[in-house]
PDB file of N, CA and C in Angstrom:
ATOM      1  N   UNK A   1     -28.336 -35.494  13.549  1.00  0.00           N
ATOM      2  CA  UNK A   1     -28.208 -35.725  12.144  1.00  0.00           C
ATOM      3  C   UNK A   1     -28.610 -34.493  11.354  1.00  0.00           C
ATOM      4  N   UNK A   2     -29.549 -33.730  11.936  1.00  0.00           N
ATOM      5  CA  UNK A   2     -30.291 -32.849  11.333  1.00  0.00           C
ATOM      6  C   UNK A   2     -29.364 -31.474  11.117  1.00  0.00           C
ATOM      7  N   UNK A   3     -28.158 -31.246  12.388  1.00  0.00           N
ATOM      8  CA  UNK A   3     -27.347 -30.232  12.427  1.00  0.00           C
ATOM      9  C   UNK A   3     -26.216 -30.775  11.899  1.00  0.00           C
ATOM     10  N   UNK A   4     -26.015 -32.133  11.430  1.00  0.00           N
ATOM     11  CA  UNK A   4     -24.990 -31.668  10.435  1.00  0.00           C
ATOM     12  C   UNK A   4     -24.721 -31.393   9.023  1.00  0.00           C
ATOM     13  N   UNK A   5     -26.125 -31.191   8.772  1.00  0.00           N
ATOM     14  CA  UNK A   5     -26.050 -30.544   7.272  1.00  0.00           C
ATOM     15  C   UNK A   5     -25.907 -29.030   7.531  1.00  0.00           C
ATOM     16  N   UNK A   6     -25.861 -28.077   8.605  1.00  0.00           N
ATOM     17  CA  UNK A   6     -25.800 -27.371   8.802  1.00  0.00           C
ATOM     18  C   UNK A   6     -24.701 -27.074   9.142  1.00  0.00           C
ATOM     19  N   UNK A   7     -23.837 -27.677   9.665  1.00  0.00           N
ATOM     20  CA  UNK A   7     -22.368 -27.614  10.419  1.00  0.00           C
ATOM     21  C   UNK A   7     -21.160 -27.063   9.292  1.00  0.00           C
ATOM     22  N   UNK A   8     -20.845 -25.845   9.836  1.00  0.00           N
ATOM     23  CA  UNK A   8     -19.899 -25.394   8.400  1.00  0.00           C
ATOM     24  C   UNK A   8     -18.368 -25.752   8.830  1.00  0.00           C
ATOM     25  N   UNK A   9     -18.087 -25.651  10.332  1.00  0.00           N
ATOM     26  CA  UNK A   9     -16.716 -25.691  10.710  1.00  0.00           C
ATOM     27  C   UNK A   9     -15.666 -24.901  10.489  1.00  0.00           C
ATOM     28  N   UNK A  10     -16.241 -23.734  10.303  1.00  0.00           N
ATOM     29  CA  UNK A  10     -15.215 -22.349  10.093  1.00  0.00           C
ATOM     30  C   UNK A  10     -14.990 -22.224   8.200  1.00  0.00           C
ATOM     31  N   UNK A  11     -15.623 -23.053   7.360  1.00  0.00           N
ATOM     32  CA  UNK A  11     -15.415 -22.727   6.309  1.00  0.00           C
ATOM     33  C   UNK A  11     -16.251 -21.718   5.824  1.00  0.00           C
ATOM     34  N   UNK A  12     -16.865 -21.177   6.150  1.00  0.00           N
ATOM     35  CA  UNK A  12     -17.601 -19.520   5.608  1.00  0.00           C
ATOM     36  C   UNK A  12     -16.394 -18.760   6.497  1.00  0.00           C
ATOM     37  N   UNK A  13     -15.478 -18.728   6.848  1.00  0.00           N
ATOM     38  CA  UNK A  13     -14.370 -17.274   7.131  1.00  0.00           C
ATOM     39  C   UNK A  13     -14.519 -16.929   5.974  1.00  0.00           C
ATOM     40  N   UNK A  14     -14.409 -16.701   4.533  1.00  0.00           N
ATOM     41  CA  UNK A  14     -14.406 -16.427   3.687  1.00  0.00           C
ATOM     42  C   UNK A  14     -15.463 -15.368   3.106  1.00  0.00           C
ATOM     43  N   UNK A  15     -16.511 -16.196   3.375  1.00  0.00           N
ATOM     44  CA  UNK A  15     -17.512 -15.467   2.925  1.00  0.00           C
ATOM     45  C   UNK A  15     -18.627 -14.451   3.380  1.00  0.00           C
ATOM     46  N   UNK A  16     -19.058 -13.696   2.670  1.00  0.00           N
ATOM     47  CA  UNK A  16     -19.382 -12.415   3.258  1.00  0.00           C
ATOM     48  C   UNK A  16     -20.874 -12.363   3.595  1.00  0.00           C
ATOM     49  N   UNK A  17     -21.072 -11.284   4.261  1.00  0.00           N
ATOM     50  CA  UNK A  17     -22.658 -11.635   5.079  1.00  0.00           C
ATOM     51  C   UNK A  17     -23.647 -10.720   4.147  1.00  0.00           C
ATOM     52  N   UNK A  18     -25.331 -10.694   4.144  1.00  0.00           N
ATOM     53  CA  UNK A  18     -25.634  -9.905   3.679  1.00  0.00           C
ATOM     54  C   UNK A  18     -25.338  -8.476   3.719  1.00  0.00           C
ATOM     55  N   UNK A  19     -25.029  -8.073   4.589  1.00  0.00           N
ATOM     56  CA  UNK A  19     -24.715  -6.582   4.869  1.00  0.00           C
ATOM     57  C   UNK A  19     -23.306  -6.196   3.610  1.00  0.00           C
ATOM     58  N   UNK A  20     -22.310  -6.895   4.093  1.00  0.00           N
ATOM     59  CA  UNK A  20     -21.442  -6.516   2.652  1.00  0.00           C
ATOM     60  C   UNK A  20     -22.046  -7.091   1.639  1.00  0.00           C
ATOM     61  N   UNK A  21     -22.634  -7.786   1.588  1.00  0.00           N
ATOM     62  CA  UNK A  21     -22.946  -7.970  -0.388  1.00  0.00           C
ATOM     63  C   UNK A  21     -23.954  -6.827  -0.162  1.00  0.00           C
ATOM     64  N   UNK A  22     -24.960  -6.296   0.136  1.00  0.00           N
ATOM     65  CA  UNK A  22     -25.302  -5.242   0.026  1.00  0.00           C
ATOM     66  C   UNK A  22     -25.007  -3.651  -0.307  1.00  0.00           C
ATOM     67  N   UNK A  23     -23.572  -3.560   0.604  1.00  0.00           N
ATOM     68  CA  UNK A  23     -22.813  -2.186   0.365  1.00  0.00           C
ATOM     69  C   UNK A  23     -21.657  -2.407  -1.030  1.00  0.00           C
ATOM     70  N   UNK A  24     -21.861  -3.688  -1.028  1.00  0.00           N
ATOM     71  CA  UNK A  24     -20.673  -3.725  -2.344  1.00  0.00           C
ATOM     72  C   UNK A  24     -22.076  -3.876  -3.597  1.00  0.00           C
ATOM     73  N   UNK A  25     -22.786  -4.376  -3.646  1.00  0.00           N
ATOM     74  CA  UNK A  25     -23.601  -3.696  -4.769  1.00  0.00           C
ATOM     75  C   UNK A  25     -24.309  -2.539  -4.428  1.00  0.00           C
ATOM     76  N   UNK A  26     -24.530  -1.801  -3.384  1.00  0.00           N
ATOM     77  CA  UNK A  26     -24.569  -0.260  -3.609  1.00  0.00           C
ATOM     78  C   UNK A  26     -23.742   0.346  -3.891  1.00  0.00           C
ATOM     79  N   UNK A  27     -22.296   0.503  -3.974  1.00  0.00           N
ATOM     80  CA  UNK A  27     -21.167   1.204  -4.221  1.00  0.00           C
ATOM     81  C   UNK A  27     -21.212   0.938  -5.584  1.00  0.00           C
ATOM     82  N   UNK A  28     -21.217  -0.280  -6.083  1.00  0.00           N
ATOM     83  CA  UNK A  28     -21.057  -1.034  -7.837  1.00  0.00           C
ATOM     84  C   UNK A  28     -22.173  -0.188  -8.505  1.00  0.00           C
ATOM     85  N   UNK A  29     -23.394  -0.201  -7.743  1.00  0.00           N
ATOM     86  CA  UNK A  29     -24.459   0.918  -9.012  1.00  0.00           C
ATOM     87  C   UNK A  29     -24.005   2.238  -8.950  1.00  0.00           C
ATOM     88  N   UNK A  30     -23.647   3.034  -7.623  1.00  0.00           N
ATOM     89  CA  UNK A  30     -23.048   4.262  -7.530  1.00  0.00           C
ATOM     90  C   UNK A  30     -21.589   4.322  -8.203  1.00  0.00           C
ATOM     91  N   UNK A  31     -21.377   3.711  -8.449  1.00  0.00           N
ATOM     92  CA  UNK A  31     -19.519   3.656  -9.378  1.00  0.00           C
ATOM     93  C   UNK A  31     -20.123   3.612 -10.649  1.00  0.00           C
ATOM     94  N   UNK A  32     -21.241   2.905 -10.961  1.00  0.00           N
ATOM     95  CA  UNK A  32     -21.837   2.851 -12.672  1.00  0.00           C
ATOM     96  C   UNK A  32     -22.747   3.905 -12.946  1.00  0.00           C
ATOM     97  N   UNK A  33     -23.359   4.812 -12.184  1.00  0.00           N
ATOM     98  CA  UNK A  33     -24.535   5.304 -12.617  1.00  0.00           C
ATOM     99  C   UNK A  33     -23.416   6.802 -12.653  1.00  0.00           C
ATOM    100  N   UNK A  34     -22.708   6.993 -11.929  1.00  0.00           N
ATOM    101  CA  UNK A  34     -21.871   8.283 -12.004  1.00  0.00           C
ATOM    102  C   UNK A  34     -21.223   8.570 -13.474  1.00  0.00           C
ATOM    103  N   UNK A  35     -20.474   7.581 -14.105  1.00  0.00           N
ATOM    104  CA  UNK A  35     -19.818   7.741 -15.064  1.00  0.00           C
ATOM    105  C   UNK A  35     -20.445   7.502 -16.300  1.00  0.00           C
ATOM    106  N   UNK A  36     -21.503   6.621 -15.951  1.00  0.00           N
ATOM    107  CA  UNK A  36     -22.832   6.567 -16.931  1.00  0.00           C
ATOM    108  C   UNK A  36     -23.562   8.010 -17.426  1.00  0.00           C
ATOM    109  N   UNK A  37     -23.896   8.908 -16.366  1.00  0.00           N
ATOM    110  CA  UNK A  37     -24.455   9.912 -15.873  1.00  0.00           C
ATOM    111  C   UNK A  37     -23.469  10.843 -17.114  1.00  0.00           C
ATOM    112  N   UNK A  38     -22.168  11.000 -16.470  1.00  0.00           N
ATOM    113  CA  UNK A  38     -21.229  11.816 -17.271  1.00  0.00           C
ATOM    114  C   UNK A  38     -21.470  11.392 -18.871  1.00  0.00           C
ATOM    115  N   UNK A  39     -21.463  10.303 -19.328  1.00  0.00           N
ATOM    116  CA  UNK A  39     -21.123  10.371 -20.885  1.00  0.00           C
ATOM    117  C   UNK A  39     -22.711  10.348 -21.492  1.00  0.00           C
ATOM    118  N   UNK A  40     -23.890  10.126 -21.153  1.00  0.00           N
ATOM    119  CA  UNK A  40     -24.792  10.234 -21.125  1.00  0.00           C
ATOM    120  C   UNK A  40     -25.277  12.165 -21.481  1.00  0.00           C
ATOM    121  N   UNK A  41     -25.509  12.550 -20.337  1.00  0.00           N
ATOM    122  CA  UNK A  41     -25.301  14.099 -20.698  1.00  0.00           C
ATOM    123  C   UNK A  41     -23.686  14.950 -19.976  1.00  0.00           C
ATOM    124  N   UNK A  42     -22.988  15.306 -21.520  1.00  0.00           N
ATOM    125  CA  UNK A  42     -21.744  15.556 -21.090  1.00  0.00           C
ATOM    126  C   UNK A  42     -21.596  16.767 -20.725  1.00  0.00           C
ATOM    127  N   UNK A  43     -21.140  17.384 -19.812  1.00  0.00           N
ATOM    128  CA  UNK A  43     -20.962  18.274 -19.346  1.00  0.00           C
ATOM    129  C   UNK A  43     -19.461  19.050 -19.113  1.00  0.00           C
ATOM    130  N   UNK A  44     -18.526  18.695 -18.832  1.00  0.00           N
ATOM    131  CA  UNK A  44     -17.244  18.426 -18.792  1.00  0.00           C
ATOM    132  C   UNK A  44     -16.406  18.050 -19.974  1.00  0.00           C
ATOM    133  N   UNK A  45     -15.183  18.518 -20.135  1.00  0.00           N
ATOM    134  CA  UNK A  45     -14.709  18.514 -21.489  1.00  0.00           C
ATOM    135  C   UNK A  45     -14.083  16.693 -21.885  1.00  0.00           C
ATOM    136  N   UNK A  46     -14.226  16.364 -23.347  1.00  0.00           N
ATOM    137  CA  UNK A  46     -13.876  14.975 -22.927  1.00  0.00           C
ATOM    138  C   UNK A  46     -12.762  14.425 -22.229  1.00  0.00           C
ATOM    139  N   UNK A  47     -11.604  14.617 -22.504  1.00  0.00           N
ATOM    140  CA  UNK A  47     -10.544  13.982 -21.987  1.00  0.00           C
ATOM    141  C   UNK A  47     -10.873  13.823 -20.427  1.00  0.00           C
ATOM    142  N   UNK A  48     -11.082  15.201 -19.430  1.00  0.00           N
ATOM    143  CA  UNK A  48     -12.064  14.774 -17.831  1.00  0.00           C
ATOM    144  C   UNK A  48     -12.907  13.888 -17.594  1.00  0.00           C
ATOM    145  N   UNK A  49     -13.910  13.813 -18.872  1.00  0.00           N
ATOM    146  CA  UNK A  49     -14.676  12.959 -18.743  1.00  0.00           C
ATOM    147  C   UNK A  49     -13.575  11.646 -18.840  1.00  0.00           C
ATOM    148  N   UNK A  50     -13.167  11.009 -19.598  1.00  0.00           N
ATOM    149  CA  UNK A  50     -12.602  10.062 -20.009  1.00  0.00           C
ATOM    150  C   UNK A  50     -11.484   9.301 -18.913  1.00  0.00           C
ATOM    151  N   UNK A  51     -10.861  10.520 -18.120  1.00  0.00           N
ATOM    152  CA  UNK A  51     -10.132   9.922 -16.754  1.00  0.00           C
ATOM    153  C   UNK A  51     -10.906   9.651 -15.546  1.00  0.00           C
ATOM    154  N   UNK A  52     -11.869  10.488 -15.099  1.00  0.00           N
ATOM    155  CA  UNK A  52     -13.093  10.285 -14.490  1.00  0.00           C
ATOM    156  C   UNK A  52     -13.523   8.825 -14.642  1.00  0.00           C
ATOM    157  N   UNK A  53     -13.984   8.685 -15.866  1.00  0.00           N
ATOM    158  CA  UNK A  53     -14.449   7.286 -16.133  1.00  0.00           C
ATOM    159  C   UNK A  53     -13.542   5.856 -15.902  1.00  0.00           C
ATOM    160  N   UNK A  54     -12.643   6.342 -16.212  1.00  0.00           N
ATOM    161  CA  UNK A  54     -11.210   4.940 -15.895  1.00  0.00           C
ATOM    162  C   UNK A  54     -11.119   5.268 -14.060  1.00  0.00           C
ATOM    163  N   UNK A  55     -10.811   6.057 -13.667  1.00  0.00           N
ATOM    164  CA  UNK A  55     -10.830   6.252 -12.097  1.00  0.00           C
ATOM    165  C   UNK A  55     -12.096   5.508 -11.375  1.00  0.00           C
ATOM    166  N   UNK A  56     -13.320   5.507 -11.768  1.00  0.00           N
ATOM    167  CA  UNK A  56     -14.343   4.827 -11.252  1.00  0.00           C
ATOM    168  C   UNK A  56     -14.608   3.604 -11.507  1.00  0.00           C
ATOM    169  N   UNK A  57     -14.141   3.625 -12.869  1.00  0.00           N
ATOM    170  CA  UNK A  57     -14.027   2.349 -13.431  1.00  0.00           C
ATOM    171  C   UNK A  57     -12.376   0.998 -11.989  1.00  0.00           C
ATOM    172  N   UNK A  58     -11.312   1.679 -12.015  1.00  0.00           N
ATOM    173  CA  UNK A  58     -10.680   1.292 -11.252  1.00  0.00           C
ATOM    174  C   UNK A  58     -10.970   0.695  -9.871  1.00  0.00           C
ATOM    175  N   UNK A  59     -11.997   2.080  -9.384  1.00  0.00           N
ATOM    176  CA  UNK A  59     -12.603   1.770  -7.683  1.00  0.00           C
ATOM    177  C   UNK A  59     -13.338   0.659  -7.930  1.00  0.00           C
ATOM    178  N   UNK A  60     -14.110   0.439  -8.888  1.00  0.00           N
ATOM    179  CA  UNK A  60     -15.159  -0.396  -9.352  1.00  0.00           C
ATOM    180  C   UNK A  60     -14.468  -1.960  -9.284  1.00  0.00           C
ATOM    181  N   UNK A  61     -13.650  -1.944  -9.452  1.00  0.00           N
ATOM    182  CA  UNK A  61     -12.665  -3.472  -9.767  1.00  0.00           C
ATOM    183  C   UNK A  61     -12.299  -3.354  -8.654  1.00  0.00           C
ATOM    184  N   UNK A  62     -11.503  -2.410  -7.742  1.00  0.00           N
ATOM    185  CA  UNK A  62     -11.410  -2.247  -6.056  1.00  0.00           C
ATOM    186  C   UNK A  62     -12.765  -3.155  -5.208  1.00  0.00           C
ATOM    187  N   UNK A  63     -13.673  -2.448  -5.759  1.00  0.00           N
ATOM    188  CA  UNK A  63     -15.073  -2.998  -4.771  1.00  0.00           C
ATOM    189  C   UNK A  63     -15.518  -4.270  -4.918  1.00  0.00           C
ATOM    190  N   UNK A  64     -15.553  -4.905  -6.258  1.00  0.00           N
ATOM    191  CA  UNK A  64     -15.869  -6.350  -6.307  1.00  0.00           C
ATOM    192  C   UNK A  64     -14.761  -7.026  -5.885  1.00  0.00           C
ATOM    193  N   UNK A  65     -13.427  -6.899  -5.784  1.00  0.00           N
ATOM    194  CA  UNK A  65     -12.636  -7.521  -5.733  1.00  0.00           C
ATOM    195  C   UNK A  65     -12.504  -7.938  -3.775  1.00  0.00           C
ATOM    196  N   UNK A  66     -13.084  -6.783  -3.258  1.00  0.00           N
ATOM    197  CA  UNK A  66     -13.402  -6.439  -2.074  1.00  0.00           C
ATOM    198  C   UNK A  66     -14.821  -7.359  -1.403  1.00  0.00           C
ATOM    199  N   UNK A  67     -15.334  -6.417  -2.166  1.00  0.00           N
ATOM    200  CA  UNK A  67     -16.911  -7.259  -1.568  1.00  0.00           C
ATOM    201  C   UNK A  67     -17.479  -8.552  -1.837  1.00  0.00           C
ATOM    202  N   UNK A  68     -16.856  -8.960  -3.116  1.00  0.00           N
ATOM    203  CA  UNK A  68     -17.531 -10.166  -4.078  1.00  0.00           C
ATOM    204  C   UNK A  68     -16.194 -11.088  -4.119  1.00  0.00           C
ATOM    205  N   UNK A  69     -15.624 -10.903  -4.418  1.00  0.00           N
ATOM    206  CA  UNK A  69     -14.144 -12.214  -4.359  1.00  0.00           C
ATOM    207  C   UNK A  69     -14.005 -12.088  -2.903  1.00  0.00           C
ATOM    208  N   UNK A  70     -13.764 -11.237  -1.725  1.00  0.00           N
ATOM    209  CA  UNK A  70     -13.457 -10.997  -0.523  1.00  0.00           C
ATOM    210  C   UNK A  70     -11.720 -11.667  -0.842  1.00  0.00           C
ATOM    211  N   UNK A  71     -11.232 -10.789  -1.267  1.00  0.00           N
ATOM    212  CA  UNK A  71      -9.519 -10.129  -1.521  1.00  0.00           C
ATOM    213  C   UNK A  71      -9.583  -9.439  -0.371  1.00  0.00           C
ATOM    214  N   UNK A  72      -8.407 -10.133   0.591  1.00  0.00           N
ATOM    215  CA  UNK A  72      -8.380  -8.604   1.729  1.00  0.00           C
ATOM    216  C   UNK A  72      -6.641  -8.998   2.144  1.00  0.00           C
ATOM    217  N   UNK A  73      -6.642  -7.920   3.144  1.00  0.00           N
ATOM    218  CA  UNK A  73      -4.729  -8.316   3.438  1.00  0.00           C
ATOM    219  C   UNK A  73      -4.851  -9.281   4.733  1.00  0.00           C
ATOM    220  N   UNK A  74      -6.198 -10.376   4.821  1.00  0.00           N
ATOM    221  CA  UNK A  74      -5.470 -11.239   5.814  1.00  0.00           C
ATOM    222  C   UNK A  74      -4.684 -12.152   5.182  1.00  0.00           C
ATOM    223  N   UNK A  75      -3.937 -13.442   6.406  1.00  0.00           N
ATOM    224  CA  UNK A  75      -3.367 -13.643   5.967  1.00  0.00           C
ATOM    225  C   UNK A  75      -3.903 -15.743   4.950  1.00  0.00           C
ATOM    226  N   UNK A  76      -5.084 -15.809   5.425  1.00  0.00           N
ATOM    227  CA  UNK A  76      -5.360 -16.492   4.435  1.00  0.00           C
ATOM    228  C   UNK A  76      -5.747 -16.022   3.175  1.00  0.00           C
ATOM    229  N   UNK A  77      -6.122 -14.742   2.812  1.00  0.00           N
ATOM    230  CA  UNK A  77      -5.699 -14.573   1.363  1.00  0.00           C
ATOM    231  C   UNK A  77      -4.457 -13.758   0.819  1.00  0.00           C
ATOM    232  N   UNK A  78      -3.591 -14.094   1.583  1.00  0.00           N
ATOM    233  CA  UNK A  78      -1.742 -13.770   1.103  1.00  0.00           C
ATOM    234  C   UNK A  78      -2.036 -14.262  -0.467  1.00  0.00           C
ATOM    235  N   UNK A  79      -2.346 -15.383  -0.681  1.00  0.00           N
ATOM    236  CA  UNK A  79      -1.498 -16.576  -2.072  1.00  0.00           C
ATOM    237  C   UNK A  79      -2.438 -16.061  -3.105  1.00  0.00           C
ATOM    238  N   UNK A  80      -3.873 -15.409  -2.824  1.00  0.00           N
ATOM    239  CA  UNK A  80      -5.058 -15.179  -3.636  1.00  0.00           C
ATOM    240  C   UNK A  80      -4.471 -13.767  -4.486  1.00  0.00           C
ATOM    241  N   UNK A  81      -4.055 -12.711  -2.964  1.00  0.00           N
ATOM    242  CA  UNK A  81      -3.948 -11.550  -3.527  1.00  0.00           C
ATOM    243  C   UNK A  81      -2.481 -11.433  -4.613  1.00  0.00           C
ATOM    244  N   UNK A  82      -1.539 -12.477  -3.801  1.00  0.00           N
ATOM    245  CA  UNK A  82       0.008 -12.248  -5.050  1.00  0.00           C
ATOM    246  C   UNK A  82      -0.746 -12.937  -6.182  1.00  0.00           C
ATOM    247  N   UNK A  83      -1.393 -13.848  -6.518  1.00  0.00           N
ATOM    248  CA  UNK A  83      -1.476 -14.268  -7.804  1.00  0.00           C
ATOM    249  C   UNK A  83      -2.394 -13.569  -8.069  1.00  0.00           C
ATOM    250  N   UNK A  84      -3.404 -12.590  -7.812  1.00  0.00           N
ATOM    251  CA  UNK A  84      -3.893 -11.701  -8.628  1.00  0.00           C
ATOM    252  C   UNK A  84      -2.820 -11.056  -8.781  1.00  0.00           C
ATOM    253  N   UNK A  85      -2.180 -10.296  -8.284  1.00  0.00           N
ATOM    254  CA  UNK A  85      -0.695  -9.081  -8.552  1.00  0.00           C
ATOM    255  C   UNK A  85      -0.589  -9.146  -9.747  1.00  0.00           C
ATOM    256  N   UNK A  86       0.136 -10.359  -9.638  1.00  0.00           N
ATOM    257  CA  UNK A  86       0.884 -11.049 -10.434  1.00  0.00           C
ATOM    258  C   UNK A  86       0.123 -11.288 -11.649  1.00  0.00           C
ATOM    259  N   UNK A  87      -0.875 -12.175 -11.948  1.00  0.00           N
ATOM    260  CA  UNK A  87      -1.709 -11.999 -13.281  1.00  0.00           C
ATOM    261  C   UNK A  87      -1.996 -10.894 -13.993  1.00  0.00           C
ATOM    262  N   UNK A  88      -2.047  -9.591 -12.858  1.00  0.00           N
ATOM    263  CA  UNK A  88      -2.746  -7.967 -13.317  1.00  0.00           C
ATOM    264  C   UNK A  88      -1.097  -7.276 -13.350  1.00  0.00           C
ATOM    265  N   UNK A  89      -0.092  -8.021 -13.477  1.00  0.00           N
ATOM    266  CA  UNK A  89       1.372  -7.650 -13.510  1.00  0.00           C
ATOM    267  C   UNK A  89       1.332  -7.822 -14.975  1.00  0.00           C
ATOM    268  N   UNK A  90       1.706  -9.254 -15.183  1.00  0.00           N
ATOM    269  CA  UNK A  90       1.440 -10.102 -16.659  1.00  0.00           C
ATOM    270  C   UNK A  90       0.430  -9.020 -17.707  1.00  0.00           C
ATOM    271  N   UNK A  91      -0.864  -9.133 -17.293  1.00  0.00           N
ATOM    272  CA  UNK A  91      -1.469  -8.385 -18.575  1.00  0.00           C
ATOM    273  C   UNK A  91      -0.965  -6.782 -18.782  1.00  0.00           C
ATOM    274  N   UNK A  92      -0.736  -6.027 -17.959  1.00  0.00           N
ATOM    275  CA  UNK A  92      -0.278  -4.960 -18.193  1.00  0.00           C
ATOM    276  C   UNK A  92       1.144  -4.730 -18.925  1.00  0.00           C
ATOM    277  N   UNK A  93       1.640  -5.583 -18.769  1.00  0.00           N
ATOM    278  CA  UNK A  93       3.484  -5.763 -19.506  1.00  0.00           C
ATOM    279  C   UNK A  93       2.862  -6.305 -21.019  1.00  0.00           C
ATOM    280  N   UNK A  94       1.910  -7.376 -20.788  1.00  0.00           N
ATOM    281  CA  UNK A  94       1.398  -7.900 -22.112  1.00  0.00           C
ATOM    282  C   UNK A  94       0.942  -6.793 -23.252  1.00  0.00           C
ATOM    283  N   UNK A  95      -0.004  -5.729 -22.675  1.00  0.00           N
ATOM    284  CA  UNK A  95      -0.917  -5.182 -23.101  1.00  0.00           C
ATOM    285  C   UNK A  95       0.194  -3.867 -23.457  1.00  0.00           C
ATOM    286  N   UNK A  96       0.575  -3.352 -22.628  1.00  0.00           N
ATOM    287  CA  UNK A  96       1.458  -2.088 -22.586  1.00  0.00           C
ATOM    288  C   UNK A  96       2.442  -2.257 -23.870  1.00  0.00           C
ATOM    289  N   UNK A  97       3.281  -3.565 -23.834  1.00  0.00           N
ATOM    290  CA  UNK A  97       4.491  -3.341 -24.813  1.00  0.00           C
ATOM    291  C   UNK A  97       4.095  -3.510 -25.600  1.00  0.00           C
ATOM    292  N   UNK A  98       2.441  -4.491 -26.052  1.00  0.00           N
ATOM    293  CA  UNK A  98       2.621  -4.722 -27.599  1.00  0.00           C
ATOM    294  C   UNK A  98       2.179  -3.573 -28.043  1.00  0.00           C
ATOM    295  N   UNK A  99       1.219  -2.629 -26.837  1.00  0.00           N
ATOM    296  CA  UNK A  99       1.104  -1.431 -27.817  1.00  0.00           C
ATOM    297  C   UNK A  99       2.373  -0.644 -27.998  1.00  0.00           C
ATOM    298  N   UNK A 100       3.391  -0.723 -27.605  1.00  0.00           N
ATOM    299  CA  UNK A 100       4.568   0.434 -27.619  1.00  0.00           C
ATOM    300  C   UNK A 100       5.083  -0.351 -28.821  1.00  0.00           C
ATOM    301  N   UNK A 101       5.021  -1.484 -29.082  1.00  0.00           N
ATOM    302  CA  UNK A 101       5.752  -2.200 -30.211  1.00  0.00           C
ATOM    303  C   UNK A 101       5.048  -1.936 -31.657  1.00  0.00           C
ATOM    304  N   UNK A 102       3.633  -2.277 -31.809  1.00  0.00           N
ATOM    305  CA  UNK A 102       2.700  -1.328 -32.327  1.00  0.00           C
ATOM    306  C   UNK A 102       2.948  -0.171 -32.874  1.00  0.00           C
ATOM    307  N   UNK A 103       2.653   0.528 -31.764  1.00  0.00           N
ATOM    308  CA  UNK A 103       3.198   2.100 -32.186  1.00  0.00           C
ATOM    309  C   UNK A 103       4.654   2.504 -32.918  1.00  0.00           C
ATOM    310  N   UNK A 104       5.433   1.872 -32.369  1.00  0.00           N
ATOM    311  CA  UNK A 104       6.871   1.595 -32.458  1.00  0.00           C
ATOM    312  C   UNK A 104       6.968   1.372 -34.549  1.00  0.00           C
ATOM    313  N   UNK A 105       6.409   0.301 -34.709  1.00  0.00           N
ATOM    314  CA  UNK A 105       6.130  -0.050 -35.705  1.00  0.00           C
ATOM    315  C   UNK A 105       6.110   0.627 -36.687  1.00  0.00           C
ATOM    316  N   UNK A 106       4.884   1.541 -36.473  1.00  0.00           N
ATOM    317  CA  UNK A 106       3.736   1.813 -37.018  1.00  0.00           C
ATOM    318  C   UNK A 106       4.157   3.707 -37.847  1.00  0.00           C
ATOM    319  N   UNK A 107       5.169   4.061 -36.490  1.00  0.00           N
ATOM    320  CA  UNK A 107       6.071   4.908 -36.698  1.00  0.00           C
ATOM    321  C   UNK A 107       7.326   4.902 -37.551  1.00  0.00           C
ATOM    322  N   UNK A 108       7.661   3.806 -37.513  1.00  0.00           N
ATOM    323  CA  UNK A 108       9.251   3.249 -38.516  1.00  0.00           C
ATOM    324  C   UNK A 108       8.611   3.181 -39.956  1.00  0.00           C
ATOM    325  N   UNK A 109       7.688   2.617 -40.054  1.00  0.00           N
ATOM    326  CA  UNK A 109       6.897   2.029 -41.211  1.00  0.00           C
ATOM    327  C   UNK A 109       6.739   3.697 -41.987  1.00  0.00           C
ATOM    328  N   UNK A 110       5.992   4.501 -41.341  1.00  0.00           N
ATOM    329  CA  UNK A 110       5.655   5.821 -41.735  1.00  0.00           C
ATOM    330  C   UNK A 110       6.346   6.871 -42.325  1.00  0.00           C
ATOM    331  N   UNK A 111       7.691   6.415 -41.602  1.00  0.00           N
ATOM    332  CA  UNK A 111       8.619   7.523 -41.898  1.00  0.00           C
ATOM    333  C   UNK A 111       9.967   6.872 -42.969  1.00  0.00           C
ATOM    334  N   UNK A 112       8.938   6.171 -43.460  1.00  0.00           N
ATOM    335  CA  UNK A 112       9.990   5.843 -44.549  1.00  0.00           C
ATOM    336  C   UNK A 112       9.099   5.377 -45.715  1.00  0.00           C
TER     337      UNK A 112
END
């Protein structure tokens, strides 16, 4: 009775052991303290700074998505990873055109 509150039956495949939650929040402070570091005392001209920061910022969404959701290419998370795609498809078409429409706008408006 006592081992079957313990009995998982293969449902932790999923989930990750201390050792990765460990290296995925060491990578997450080293992805924050770097780009922190940069705008903090700047050294580098901004715009470097500013791609720098989106690049780490990127790995950074790489690593939780990795270590903390555990997103990987098996094949029980096939359906997890297309509907992320797919959602991070959606906001970028969302986000992208209304700014081009925006701009678009904003330009017609100006020149007349």
């Amino acid at each position: 009775m006592a081992n079957a509150a313990h009995s998982h039956d293969g449902h932790d495949a999923g989930h990750g052991s201390v050792k990765s939650y460990a290296i995925g929040f060491i990578l997450s402070v080293i992805l924050t303290v770097i780009p922190f570091g940069l705008v903090m005392y700047p050294s580098l001209p901004k715009a470097m700074t500013l791609w720098i920061v989106l690049a780490f910022a990127v790995s950074q969404v790489l690593v939780h998505l990795v270590y903390f959701l555990h997103l990987d290419r098996s094949a029980a998370q096939r359906n997890n990873v297309i509907a992320f795609v797919f959602a991070a498809l959606v906001i970028v078409l969302l986000v992208g055109l209304s700014l081009w429409i925006m701009f678009s706008i904003h330009s017609n408006m100006m020149a007349h």
